[in-house]
PDB file of N, CA and C in Angstrom:
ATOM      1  N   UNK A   1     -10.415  -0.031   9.092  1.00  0.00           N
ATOM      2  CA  UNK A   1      -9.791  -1.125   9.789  1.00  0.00           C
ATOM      3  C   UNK A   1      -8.659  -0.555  10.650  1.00  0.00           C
ATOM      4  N   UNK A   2      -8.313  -1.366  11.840  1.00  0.00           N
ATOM      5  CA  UNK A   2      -7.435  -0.646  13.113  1.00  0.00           C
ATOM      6  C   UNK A   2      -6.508  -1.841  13.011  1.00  0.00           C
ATOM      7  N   UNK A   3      -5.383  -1.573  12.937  1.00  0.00           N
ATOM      8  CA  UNK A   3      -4.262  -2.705  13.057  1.00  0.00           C
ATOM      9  C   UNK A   3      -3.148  -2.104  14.248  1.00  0.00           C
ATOM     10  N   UNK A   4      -3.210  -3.297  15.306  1.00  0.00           N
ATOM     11  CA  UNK A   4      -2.738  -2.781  16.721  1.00  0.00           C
ATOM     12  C   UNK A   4      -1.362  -3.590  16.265  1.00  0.00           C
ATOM     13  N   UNK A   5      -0.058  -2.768  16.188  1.00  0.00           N
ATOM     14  CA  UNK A   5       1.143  -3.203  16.268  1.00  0.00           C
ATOM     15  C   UNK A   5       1.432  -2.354  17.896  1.00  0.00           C
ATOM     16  N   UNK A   6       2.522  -3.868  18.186  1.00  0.00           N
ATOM     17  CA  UNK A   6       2.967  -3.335  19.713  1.00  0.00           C
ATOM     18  C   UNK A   6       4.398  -2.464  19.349  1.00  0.00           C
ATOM     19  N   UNK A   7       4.468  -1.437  20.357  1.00  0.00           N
ATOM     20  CA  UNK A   7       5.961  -0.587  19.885  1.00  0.00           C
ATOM     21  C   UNK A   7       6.991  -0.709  19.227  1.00  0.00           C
ATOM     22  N   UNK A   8       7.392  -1.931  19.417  1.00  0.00           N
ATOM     23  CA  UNK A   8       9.127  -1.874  18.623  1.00  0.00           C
ATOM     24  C   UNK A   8       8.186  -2.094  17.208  1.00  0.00           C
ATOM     25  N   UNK A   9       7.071  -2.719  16.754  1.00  0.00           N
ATOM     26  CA  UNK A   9       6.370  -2.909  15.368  1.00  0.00           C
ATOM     27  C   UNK A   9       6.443  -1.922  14.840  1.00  0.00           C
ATOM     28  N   UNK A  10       5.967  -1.009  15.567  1.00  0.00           N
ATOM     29  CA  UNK A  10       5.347   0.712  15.130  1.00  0.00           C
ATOM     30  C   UNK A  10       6.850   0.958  14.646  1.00  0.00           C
ATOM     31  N   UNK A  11       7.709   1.444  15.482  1.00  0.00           N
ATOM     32  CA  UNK A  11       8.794   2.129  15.558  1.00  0.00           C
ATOM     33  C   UNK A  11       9.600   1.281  14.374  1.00  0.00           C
ATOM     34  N   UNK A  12       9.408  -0.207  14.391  1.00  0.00           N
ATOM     35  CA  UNK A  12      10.203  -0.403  12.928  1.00  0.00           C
ATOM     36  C   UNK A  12       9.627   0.205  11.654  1.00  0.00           C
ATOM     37  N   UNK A  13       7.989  -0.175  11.652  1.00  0.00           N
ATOM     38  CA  UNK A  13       7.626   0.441  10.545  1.00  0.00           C
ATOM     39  C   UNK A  13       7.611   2.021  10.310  1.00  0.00           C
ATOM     40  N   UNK A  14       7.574   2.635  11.125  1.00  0.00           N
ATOM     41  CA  UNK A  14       8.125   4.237  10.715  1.00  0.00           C
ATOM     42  C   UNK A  14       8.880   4.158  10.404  1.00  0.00           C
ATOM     43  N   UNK A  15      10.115   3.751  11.335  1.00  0.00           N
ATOM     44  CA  UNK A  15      11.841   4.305  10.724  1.00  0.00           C
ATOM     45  C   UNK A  15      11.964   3.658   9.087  1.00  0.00           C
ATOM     46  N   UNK A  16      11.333   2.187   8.955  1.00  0.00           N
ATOM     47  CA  UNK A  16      11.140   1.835   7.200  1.00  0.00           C
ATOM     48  C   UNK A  16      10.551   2.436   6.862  1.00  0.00           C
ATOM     49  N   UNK A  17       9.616   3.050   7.212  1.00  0.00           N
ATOM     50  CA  UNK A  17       8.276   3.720   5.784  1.00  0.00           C
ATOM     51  C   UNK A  17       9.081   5.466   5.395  1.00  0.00           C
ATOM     52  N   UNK A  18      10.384   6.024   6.458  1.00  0.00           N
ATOM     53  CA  UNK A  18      11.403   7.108   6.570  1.00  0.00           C
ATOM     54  C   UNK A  18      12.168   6.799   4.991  1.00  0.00           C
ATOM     55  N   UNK A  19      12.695   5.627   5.413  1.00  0.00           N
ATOM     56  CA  UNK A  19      13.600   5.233   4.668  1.00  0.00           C
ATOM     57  C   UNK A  19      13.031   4.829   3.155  1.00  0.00           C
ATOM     58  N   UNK A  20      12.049   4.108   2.996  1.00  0.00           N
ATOM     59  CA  UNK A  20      11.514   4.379   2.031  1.00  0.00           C
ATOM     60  C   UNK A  20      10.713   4.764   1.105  1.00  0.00           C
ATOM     61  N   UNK A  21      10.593   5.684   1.711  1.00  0.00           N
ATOM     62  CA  UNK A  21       9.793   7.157   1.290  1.00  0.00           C
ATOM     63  C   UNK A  21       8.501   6.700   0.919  1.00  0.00           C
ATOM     64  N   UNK A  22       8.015   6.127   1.402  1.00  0.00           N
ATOM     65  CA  UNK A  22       6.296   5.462   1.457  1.00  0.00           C
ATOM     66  C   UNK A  22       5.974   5.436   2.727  1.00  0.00           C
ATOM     67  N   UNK A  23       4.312   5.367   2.778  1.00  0.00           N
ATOM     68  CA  UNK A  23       3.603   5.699   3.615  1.00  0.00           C
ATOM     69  C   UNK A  23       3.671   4.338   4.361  1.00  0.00           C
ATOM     70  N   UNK A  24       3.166   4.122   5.842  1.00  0.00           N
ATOM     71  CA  UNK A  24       2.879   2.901   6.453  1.00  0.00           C
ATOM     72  C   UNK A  24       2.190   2.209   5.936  1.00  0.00           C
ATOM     73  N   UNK A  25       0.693   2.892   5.410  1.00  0.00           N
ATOM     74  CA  UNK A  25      -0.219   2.175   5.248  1.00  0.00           C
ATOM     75  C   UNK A  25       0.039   1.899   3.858  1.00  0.00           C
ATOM     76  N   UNK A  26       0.802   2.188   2.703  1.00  0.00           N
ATOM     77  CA  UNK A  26       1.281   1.112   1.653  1.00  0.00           C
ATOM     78  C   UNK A  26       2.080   0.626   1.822  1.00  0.00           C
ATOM     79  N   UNK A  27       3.378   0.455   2.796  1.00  0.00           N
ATOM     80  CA  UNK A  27       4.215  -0.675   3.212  1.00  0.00           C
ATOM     81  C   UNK A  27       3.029  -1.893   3.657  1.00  0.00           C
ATOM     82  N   UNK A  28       2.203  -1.467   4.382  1.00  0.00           N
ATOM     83  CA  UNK A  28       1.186  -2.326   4.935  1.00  0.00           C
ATOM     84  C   UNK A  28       0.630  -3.560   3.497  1.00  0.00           C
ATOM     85  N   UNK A  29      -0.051  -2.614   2.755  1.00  0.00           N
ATOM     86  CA  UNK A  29      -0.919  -3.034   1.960  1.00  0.00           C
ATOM     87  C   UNK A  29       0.144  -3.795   1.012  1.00  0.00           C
ATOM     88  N   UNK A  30       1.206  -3.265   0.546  1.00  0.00           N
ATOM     89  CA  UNK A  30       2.012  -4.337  -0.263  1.00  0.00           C
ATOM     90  C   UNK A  30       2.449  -5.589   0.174  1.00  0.00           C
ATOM     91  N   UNK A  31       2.574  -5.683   1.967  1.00  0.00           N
ATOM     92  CA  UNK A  31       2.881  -6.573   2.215  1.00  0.00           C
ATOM     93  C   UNK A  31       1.634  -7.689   2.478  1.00  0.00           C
ATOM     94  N   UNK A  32       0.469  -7.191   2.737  1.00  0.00           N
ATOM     95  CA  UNK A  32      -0.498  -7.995   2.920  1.00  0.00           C
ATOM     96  C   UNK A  32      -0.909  -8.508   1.419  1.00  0.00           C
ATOM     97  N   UNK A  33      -0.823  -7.680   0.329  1.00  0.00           N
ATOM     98  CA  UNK A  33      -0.930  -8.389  -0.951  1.00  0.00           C
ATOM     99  C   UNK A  33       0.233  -9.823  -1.037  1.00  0.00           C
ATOM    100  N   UNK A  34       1.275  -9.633  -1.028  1.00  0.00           N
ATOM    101  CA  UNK A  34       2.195 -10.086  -1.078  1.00  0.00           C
ATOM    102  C   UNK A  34       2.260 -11.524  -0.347  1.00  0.00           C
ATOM    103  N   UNK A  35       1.790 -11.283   0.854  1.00  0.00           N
ATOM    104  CA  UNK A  35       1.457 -12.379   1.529  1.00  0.00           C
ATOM    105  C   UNK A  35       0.463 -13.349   1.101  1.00  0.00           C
ATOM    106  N   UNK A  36      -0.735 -12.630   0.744  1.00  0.00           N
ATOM    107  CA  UNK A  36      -2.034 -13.325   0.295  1.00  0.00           C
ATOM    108  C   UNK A  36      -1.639 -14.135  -0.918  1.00  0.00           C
ATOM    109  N   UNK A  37      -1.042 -13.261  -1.897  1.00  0.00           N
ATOM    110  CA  UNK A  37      -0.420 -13.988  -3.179  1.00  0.00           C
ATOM    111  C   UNK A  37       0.113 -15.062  -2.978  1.00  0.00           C
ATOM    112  N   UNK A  38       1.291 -15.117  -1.907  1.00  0.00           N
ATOM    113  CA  UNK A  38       2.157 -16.492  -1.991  1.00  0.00           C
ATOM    114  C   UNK A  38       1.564 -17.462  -0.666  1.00  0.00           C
ATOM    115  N   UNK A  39       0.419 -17.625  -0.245  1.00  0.00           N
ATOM    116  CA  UNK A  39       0.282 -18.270   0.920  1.00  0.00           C
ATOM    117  C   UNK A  39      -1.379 -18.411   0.262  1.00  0.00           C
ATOM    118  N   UNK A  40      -2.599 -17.683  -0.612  1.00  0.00           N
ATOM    119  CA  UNK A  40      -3.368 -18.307  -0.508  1.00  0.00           C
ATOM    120  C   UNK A  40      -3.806 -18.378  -1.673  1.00  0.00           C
ATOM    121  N   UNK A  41      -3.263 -18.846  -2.651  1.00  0.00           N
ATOM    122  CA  UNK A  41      -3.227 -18.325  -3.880  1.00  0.00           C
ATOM    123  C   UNK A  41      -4.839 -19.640  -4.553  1.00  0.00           C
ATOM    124  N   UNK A  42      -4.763 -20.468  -4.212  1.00  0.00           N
ATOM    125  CA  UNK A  42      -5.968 -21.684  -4.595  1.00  0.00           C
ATOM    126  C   UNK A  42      -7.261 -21.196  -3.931  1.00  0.00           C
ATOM    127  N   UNK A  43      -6.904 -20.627  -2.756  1.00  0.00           N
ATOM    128  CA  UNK A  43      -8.369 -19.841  -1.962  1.00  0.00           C
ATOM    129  C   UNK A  43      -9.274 -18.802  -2.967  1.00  0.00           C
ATOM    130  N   UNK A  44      -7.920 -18.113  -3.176  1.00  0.00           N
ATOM    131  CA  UNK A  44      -8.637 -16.619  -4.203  1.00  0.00           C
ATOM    132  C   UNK A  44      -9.057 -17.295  -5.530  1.00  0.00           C
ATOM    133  N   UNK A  45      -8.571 -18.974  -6.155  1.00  0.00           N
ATOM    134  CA  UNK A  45      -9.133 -18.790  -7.070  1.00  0.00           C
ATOM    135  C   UNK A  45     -10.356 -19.413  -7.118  1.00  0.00           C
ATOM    136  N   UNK A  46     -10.938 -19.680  -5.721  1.00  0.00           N
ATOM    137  CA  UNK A  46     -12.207 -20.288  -5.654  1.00  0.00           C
ATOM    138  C   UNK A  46     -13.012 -19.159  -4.756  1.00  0.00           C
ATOM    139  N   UNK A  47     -13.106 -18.338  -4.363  1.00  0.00           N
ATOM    140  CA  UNK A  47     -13.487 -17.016  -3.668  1.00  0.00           C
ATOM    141  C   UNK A  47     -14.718 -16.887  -3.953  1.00  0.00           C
ATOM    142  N   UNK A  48     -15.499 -16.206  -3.521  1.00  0.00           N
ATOM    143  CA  UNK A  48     -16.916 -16.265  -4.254  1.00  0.00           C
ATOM    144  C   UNK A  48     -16.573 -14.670  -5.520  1.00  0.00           C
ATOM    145  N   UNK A  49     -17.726 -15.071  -6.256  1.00  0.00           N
ATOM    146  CA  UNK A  49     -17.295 -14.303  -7.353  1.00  0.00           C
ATOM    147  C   UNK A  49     -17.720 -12.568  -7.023  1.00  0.00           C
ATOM    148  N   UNK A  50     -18.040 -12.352  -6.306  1.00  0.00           N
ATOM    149  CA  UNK A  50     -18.466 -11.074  -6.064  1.00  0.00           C
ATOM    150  C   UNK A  50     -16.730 -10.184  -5.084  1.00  0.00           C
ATOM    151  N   UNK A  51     -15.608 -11.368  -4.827  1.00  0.00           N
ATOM    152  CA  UNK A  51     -14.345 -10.949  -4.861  1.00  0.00           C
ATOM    153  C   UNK A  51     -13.815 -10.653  -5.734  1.00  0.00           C
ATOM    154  N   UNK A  52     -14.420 -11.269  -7.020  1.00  0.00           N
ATOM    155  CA  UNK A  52     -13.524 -11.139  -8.134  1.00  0.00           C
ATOM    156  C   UNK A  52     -13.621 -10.022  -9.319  1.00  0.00           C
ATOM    157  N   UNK A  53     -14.731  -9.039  -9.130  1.00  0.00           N
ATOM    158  CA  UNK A  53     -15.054  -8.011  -9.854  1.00  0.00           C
ATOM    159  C   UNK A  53     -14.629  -6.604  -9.570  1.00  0.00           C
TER     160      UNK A  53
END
C-alpha cells in the first residue's frame, strides 16, 4: 500500500518518528489502529468473519 502525504505531512512525520525513535510506518499503523478502534468500533464487530481470524 502507497500512502501519498503532501510535504509539510512527510516532514512532520519524520521529524516525529526522529523524536520518537519509531519508524513512520508504525507511527502510521498505531495511529490507523487507533483511529479504527475509536471511530468504527460496531463495524468491526459485525465484519465478515474471515476479518476476524
Amino acid at each position: 500500500m502507497t500512502v501519498r502525504l503532501d510535504h509539510e505531512q512527510h516532514l512532520r512525520l519524520r521529524v516525529f518518528s526522529v523524536h520518537q525513535k519509531r519508524s513512520s510506518q508504525e507511527i502510521l499503523t498505531l495511529a490507523l489502529d487507533k483511529y479504527i478502534d475509536e471511530n468504527a468500533p460496531a463495524a468491526l464487530d459485525t465484519a465478515c468473519l474471515t476479518l476476524k481470524s
